[in-house]
PDB file of N, CA and C in Angstrom:
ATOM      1  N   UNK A   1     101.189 146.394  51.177  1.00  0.00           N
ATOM      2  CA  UNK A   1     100.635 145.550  52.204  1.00  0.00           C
ATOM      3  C   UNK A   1     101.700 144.612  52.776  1.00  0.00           C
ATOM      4  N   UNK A   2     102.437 143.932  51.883  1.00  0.00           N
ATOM      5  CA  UNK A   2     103.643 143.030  52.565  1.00  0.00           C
ATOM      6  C   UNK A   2     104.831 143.641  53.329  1.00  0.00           C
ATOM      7  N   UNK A   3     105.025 145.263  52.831  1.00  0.00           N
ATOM      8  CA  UNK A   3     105.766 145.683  53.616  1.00  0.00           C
ATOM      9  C   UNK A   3     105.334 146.098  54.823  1.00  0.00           C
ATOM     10  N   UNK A   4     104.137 146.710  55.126  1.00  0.00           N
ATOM     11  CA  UNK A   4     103.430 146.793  56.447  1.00  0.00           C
ATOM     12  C   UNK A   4     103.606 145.241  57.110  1.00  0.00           C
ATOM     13  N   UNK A   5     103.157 144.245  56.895  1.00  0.00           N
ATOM     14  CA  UNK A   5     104.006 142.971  57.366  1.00  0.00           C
ATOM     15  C   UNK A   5     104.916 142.646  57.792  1.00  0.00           C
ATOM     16  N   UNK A   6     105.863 143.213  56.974  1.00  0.00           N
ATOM     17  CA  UNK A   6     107.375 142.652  57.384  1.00  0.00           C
ATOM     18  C   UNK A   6     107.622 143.612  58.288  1.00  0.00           C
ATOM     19  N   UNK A   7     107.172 145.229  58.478  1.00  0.00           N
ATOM     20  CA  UNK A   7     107.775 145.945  59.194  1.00  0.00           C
ATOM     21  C   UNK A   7     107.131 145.797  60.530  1.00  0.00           C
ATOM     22  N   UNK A   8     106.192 144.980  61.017  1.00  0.00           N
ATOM     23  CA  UNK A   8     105.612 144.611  61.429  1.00  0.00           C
ATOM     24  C   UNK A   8     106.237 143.129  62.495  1.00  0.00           C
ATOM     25  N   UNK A   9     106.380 142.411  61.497  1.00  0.00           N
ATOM     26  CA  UNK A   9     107.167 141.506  61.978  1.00  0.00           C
ATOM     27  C   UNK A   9     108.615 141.841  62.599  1.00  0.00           C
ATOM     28  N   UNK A  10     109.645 142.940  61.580  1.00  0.00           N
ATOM     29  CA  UNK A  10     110.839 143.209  62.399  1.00  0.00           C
ATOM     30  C   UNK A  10     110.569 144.079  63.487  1.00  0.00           C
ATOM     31  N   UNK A  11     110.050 144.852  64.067  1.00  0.00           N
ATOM     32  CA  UNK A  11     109.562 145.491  64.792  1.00  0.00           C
ATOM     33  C   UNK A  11     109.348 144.589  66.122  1.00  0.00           C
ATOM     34  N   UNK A  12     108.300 143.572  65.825  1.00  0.00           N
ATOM     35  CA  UNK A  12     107.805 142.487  67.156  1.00  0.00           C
ATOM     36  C   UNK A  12     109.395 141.855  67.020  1.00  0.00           C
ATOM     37  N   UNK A  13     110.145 141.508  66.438  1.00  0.00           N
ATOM     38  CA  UNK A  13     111.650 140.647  67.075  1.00  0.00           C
ATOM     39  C   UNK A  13     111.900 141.932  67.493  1.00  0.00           C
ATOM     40  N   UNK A  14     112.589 142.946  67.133  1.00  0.00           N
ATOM     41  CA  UNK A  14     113.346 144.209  67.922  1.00  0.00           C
ATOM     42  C   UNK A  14     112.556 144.345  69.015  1.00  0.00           C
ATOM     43  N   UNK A  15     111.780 144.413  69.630  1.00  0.00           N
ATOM     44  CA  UNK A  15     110.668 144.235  71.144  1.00  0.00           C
ATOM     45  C   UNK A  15     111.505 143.325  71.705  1.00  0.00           C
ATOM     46  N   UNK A  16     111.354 141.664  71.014  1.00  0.00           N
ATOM     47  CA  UNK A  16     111.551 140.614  71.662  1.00  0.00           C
ATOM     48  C   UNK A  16     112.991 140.931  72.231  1.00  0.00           C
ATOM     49  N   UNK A  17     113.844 141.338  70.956  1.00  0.00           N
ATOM     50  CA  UNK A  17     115.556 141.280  71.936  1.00  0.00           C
ATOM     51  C   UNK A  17     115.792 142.103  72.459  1.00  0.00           C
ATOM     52  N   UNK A  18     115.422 143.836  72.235  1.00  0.00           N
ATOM     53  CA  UNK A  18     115.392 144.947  73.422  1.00  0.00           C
ATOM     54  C   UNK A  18     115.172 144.071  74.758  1.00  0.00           C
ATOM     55  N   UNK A  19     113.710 143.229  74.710  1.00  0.00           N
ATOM     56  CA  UNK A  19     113.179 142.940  76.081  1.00  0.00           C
ATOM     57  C   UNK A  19     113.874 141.972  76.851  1.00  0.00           C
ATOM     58  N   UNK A  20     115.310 141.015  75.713  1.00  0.00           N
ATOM     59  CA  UNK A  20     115.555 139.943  76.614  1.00  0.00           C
ATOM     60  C   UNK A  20     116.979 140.740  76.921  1.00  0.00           C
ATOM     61  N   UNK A  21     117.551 141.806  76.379  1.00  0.00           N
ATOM     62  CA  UNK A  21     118.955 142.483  76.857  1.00  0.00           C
ATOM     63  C   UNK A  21     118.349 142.916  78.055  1.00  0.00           C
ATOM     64  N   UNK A  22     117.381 143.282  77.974  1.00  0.00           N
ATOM     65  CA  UNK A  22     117.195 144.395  79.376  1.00  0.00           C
ATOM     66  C   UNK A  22     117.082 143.642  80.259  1.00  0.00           C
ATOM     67  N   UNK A  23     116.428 142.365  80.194  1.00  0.00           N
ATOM     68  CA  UNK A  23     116.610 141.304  81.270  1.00  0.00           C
ATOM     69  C   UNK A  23     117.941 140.726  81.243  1.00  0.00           C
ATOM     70  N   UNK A  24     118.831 140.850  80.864  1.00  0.00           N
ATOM     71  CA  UNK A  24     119.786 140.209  81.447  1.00  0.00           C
ATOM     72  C   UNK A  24     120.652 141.364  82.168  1.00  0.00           C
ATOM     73  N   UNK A  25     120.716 142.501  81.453  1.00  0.00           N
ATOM     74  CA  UNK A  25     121.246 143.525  82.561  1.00  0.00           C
ATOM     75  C   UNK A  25     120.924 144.252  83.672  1.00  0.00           C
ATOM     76  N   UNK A  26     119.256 143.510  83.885  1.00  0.00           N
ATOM     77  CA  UNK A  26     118.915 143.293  84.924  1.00  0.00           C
ATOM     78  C   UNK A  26     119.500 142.246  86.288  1.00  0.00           C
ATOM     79  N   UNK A  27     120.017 141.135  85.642  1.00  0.00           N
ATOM     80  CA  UNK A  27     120.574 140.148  86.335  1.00  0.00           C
ATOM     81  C   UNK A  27     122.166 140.632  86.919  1.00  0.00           C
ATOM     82  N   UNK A  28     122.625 141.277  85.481  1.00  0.00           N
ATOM     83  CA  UNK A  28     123.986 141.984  86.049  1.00  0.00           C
ATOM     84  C   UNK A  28     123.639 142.611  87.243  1.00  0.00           C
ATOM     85  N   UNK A  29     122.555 143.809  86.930  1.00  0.00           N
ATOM     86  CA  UNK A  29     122.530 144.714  88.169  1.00  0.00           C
ATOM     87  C   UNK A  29     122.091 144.422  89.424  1.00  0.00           C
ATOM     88  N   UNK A  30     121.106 143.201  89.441  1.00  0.00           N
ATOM     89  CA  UNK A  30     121.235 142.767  90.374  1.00  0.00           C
ATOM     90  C   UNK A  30     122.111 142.233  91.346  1.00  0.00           C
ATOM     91  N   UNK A  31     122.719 141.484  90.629  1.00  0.00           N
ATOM     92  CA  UNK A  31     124.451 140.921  90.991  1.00  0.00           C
ATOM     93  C   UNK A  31     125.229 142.070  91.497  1.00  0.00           C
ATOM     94  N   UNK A  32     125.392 142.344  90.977  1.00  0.00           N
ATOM     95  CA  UNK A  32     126.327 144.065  90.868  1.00  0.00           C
ATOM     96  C   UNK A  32     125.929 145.077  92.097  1.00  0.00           C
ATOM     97  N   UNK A  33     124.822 145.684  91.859  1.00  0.00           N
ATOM     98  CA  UNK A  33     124.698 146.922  92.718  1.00  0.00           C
ATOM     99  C   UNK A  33     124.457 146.921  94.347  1.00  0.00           C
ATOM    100  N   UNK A  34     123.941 145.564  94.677  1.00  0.00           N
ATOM    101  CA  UNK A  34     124.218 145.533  96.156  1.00  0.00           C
ATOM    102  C   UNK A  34     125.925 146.013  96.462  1.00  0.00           C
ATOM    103  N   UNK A  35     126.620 144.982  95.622  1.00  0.00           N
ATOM    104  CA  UNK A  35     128.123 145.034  96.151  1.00  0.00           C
ATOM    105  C   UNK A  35     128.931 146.787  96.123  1.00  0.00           C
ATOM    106  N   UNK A  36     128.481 147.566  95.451  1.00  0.00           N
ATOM    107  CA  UNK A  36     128.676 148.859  94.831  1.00  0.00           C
ATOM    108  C   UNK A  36     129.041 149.382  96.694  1.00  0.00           C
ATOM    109  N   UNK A  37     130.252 150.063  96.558  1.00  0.00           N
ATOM    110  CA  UNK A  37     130.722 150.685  97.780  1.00  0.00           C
ATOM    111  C   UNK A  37     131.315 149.726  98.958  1.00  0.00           C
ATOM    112  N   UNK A  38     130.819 148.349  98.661  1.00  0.00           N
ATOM    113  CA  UNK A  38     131.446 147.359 100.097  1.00  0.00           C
ATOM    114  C   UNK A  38     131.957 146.211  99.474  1.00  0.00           C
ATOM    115  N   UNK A  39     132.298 145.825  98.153  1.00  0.00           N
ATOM    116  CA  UNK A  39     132.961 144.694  97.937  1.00  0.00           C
ATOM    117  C   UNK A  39     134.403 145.131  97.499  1.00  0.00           C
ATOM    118  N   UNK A  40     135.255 144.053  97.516  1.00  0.00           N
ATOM    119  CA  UNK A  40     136.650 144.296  96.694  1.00  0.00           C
ATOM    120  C   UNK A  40     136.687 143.537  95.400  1.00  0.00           C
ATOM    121  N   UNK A  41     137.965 144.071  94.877  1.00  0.00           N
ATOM    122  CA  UNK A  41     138.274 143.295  93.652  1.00  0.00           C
ATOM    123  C   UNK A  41     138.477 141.604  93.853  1.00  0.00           C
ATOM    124  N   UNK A  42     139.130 140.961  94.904  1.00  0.00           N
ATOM    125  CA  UNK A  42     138.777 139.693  95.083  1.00  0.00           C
ATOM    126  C   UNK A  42     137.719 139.284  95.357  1.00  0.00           C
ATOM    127  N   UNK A  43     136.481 139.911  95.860  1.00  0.00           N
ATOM    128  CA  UNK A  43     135.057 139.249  96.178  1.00  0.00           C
ATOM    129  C   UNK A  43     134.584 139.482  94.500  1.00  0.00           C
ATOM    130  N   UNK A  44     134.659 140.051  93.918  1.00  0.00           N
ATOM    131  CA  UNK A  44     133.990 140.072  92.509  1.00  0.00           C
ATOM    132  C   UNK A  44     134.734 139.524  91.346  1.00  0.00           C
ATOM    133  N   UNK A  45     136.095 139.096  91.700  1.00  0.00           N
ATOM    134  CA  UNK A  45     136.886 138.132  91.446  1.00  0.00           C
ATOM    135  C   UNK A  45     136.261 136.672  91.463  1.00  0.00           C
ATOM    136  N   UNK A  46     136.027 136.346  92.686  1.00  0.00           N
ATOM    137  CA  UNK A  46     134.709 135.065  92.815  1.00  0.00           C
ATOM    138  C   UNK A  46     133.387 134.927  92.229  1.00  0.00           C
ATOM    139  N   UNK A  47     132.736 136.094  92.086  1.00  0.00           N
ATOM    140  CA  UNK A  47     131.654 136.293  91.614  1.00  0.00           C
ATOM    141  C   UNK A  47     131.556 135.923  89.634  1.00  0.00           C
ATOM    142  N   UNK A  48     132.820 136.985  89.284  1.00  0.00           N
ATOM    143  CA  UNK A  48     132.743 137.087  87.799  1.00  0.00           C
ATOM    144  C   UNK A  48     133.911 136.687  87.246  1.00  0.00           C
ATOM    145  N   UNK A  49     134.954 135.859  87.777  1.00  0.00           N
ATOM    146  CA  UNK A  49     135.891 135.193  87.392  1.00  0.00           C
ATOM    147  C   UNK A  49     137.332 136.522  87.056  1.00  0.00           C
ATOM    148  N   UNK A  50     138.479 136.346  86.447  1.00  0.00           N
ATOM    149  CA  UNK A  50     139.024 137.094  86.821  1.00  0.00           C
ATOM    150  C   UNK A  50     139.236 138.139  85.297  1.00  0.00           C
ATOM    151  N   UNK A  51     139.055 139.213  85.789  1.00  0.00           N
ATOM    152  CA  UNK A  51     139.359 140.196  84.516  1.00  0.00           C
ATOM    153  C   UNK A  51     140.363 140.218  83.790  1.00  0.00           C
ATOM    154  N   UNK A  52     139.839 140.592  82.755  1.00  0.00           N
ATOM    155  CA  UNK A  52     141.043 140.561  81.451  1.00  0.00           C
ATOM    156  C   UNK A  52     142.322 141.401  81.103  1.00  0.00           C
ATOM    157  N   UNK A  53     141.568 142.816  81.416  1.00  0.00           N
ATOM    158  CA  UNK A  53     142.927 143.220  81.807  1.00  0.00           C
ATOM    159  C   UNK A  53     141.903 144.612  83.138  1.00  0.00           C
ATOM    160  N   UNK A  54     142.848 145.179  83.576  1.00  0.00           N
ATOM    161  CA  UNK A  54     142.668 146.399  84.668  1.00  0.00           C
ATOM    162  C   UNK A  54     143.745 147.415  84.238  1.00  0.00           C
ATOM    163  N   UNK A  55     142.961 148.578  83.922  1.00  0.00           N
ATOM    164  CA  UNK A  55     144.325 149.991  83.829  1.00  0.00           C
ATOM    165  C   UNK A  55     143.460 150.578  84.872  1.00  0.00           C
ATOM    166  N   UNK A  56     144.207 151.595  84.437  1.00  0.00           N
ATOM    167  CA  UNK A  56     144.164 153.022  85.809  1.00  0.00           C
ATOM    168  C   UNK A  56     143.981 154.058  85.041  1.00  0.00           C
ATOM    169  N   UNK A  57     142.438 154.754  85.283  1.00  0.00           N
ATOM    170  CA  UNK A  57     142.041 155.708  84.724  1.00  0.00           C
ATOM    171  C   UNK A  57     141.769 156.451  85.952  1.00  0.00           C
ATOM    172  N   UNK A  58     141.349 157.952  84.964  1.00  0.00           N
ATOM    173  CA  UNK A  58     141.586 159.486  86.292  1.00  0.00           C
ATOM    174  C   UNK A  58     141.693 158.763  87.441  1.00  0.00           C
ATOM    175  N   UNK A  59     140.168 158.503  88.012  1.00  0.00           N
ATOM    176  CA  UNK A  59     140.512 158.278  89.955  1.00  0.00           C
ATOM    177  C   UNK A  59     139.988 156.601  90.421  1.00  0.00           C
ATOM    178  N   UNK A  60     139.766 156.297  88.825  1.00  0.00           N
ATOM    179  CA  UNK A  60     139.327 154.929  89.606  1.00  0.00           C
ATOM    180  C   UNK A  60     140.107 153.496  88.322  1.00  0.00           C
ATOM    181  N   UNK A  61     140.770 152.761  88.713  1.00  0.00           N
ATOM    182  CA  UNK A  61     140.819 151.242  88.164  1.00  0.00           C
ATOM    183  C   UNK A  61     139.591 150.802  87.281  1.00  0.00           C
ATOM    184  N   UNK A  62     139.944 150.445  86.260  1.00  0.00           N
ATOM    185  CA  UNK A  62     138.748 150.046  85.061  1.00  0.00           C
ATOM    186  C   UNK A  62     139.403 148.353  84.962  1.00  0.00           C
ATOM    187  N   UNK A  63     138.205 148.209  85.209  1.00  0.00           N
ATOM    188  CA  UNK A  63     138.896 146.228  85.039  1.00  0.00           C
ATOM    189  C   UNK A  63     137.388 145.812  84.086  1.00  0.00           C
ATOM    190  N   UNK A  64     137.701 144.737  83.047  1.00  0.00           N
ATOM    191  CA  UNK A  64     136.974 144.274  81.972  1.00  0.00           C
ATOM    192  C   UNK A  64     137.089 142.900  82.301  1.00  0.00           C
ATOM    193  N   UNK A  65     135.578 142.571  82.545  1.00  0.00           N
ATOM    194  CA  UNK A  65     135.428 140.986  82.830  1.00  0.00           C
ATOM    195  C   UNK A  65     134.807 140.693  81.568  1.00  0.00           C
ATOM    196  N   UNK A  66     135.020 139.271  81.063  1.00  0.00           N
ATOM    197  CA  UNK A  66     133.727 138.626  80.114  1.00  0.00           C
ATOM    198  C   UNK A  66     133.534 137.404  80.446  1.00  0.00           C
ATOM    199  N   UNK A  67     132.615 137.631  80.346  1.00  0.00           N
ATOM    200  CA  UNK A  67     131.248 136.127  81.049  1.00  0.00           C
ATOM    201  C   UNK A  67     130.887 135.237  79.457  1.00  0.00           C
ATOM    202  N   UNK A  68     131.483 134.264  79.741  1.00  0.00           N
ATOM    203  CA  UNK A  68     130.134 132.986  78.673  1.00  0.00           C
ATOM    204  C   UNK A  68     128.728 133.297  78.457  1.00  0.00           C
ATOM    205  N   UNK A  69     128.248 133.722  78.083  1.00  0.00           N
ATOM    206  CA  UNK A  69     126.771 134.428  78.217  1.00  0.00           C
ATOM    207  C   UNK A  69     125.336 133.502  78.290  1.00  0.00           C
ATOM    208  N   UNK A  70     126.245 132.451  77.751  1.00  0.00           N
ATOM    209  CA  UNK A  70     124.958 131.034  77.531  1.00  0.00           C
ATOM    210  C   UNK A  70     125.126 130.599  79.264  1.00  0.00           C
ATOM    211  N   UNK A  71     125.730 131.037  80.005  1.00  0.00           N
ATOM    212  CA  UNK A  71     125.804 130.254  81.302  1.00  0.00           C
ATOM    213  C   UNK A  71     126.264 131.480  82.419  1.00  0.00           C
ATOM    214  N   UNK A  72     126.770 132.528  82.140  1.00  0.00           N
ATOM    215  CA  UNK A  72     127.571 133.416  82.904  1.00  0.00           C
ATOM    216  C   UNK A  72     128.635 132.844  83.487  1.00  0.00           C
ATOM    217  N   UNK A  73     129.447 132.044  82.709  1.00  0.00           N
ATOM    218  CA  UNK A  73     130.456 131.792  83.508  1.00  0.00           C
ATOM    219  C   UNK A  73     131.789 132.070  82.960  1.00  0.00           C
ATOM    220  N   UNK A  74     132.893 131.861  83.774  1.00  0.00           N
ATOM    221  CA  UNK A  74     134.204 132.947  83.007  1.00  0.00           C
ATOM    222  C   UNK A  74     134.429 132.319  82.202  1.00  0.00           C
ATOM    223  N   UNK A  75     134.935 133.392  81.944  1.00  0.00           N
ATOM    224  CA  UNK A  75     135.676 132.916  79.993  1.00  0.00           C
ATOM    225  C   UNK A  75     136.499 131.697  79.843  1.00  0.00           C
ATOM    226  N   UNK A  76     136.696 130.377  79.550  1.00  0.00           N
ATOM    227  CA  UNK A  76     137.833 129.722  79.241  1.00  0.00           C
ATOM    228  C   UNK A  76     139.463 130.603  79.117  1.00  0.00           C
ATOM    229  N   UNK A  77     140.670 130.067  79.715  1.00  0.00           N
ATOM    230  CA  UNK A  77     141.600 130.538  79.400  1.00  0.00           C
ATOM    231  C   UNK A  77     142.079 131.193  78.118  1.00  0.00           C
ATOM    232  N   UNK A  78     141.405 129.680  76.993  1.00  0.00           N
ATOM    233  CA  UNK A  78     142.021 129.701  75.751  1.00  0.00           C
ATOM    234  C   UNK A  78     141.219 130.924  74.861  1.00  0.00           C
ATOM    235  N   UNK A  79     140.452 131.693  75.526  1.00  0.00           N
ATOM    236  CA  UNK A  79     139.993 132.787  74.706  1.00  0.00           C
ATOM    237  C   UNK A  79     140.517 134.192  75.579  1.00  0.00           C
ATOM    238  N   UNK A  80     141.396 134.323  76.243  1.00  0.00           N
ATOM    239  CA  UNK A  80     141.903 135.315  76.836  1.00  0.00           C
ATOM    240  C   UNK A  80     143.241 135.703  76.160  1.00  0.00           C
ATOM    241  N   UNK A  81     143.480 136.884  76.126  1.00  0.00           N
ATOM    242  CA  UNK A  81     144.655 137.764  75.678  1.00  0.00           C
ATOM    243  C   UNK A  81     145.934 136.872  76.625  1.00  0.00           C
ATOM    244  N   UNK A  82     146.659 136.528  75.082  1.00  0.00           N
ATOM    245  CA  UNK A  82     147.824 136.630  75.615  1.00  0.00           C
ATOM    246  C   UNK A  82     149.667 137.202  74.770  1.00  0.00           C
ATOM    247  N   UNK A  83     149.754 137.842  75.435  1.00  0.00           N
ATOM    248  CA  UNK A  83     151.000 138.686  74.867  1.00  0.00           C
ATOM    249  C   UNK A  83     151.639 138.218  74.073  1.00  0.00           C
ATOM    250  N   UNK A  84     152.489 136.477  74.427  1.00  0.00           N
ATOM    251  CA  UNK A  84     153.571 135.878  73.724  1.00  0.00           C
ATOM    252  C   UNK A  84     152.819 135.792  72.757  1.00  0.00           C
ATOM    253  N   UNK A  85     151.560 135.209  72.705  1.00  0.00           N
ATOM    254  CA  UNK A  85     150.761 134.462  71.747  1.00  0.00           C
ATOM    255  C   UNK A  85     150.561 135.163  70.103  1.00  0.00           C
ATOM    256  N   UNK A  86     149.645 136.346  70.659  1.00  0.00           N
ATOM    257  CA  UNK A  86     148.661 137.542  69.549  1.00  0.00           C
ATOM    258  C   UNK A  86     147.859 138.466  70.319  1.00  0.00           C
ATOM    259  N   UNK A  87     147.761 139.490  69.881  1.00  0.00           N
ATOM    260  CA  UNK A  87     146.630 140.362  70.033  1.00  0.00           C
ATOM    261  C   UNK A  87     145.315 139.453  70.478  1.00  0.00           C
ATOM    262  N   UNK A  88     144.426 140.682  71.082  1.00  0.00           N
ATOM    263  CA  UNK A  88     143.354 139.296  71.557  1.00  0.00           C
ATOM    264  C   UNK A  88     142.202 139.457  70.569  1.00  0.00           C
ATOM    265  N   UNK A  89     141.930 138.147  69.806  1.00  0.00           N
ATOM    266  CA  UNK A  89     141.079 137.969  68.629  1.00  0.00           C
ATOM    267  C   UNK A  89     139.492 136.886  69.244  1.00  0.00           C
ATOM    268  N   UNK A  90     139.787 137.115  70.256  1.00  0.00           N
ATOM    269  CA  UNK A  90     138.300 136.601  70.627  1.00  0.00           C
ATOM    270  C   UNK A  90     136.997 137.561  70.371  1.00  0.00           C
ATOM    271  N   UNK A  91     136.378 136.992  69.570  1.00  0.00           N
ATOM    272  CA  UNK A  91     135.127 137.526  69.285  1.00  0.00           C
ATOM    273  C   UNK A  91     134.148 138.242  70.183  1.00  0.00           C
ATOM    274  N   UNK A  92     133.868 139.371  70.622  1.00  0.00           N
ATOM    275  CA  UNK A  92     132.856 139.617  72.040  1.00  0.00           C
ATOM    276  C   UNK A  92     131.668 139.349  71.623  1.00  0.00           C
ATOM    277  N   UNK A  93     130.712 138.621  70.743  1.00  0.00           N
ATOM    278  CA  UNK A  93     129.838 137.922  70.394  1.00  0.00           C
ATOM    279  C   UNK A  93     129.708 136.754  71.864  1.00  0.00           C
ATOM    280  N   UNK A  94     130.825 136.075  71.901  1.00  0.00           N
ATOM    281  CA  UNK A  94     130.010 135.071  72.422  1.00  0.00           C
ATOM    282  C   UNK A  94     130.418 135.256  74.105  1.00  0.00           C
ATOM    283  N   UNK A  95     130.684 136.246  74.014  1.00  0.00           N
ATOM    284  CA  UNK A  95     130.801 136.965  75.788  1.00  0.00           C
ATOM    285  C   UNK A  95     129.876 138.083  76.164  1.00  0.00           C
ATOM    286  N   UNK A  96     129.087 138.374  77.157  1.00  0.00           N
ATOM    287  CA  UNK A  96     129.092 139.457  78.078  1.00  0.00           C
ATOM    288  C   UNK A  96     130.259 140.059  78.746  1.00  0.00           C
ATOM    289  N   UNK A  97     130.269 141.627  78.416  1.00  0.00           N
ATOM    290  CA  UNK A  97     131.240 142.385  78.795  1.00  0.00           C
ATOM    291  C   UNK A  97     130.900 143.321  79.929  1.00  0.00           C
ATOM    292  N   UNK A  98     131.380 143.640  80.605  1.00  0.00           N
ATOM    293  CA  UNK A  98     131.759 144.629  81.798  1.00  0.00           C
ATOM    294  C   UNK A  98     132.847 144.991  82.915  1.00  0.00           C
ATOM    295  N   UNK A  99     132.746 146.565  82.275  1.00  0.00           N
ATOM    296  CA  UNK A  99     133.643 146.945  83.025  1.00  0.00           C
ATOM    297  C   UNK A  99     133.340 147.762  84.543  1.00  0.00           C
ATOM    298  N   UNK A 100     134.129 147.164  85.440  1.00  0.00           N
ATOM    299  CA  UNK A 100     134.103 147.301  86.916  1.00  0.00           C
ATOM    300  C   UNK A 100     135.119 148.744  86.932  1.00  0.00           C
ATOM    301  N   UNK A 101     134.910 149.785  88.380  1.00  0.00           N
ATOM    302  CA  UNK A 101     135.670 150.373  88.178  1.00  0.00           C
ATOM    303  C   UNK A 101     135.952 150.469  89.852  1.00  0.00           C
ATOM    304  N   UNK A 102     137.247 150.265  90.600  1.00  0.00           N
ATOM    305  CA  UNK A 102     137.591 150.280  91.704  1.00  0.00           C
ATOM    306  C   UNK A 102     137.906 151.587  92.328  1.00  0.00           C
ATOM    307  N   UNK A 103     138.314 151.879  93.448  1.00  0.00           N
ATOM    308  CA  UNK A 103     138.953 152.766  93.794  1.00  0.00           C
ATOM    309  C   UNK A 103     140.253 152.770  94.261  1.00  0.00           C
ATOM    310  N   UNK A 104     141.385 153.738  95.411  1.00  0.00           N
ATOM    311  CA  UNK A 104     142.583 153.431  95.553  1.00  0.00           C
ATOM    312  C   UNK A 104     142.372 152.337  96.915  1.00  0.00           C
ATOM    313  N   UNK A 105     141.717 151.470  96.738  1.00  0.00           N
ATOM    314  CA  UNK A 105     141.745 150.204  98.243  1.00  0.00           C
ATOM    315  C   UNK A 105     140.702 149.359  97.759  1.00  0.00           C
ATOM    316  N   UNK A 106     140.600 149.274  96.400  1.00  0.00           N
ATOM    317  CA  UNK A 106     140.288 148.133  95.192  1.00  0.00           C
ATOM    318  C   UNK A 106     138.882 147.965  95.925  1.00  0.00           C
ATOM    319  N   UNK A 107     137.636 148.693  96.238  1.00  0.00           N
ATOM    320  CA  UNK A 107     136.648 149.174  96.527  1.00  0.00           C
ATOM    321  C   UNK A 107     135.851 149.238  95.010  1.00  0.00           C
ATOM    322  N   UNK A 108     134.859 148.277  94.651  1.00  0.00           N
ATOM    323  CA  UNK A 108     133.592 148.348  93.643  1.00  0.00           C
ATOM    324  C   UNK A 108     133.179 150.101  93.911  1.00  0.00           C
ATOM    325  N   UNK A 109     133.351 150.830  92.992  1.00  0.00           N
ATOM    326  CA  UNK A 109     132.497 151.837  92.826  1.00  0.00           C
ATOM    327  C   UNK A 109     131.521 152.054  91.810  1.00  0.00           C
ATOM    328  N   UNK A 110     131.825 151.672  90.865  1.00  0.00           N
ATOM    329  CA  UNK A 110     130.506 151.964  89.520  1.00  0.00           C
ATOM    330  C   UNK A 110     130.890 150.532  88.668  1.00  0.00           C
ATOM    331  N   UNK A 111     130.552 150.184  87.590  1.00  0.00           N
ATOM    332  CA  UNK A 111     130.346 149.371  86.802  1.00  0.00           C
ATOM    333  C   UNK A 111     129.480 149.526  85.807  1.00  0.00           C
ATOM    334  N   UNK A 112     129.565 149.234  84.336  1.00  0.00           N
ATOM    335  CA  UNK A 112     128.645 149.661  83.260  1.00  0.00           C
ATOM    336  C   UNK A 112     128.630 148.090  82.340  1.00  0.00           C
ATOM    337  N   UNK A 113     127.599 148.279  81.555  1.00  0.00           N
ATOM    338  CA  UNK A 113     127.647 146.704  80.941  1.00  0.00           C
ATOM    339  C   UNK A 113     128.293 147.418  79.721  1.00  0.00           C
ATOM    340  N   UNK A 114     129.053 146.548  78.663  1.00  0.00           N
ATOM    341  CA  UNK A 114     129.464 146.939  77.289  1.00  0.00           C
ATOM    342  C   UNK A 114     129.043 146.287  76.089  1.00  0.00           C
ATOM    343  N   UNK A 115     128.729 145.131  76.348  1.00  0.00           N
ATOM    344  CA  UNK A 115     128.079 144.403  75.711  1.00  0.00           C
ATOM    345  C   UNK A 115     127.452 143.026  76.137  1.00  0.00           C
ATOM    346  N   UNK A 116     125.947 143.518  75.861  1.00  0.00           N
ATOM    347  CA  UNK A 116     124.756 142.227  76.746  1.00  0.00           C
ATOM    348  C   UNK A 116     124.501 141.512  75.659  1.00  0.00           C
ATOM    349  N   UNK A 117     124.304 140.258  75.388  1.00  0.00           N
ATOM    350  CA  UNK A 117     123.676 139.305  74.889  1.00  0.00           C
ATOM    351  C   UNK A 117     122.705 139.061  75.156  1.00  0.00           C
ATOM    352  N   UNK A 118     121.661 138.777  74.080  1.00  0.00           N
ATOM    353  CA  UNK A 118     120.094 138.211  74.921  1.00  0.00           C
ATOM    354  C   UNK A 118     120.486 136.705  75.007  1.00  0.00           C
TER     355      UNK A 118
END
């Protein structure tokens, strides 16, 4: 009987945070998919502060933003990769991740979330 309870209980939280990720990558996509085909890398530069790093994959630019998640706002400096410094040891716990992917005239084409926070 107590385990019908508890499984019960973990079950209603796994609902609760499925339901609050999906709302927030709702907010991404909202943000996001208008711009899909007509923004550049500097208009989403303004939007999501500036990415962490950008390579060049097959046909399109992969750029990785992370957002403060308690506020969506960019990352502080002091948690960004830096070369002289160390490897980058910032935790993606306390960021939202996504990666943007451009084209050759830095054109938004797709974007995927990597990690949502409720």
């Amino acid at each position: 009987m107590k385990s019908r309870t508890l499984l019960g209980w973990l079950l209603a939280l796994l609902l609760l945070v499925t339901s609050c990720v999906q709302t927030r990558v709702k907010t991404y996509d909202a943000l996001i998919e208008p711009r899909l085909g007509k923004s550049k890398k500097s208009e989403m530069r303004a939007v999501l502060g500036n990415p962490i790093f950008c390579k060049q994959e097959e046909k399109y630019e992969k750029c990785e933003y992370r957002s403060a998640y308690s506020q969506n706002n960019p990352v502080p400096d002091m948690f960004r990769k830096s070369e002289a410094i160390a490897p980058d040891l910032s935790p993606y716990e306390y960021f939202d991740v996504l990666h943007l992917y451009y084209d050759g005239f830095h054109i938004l084409q797709e974007w995927e979330p990597v990690v949502i926070h409720p």
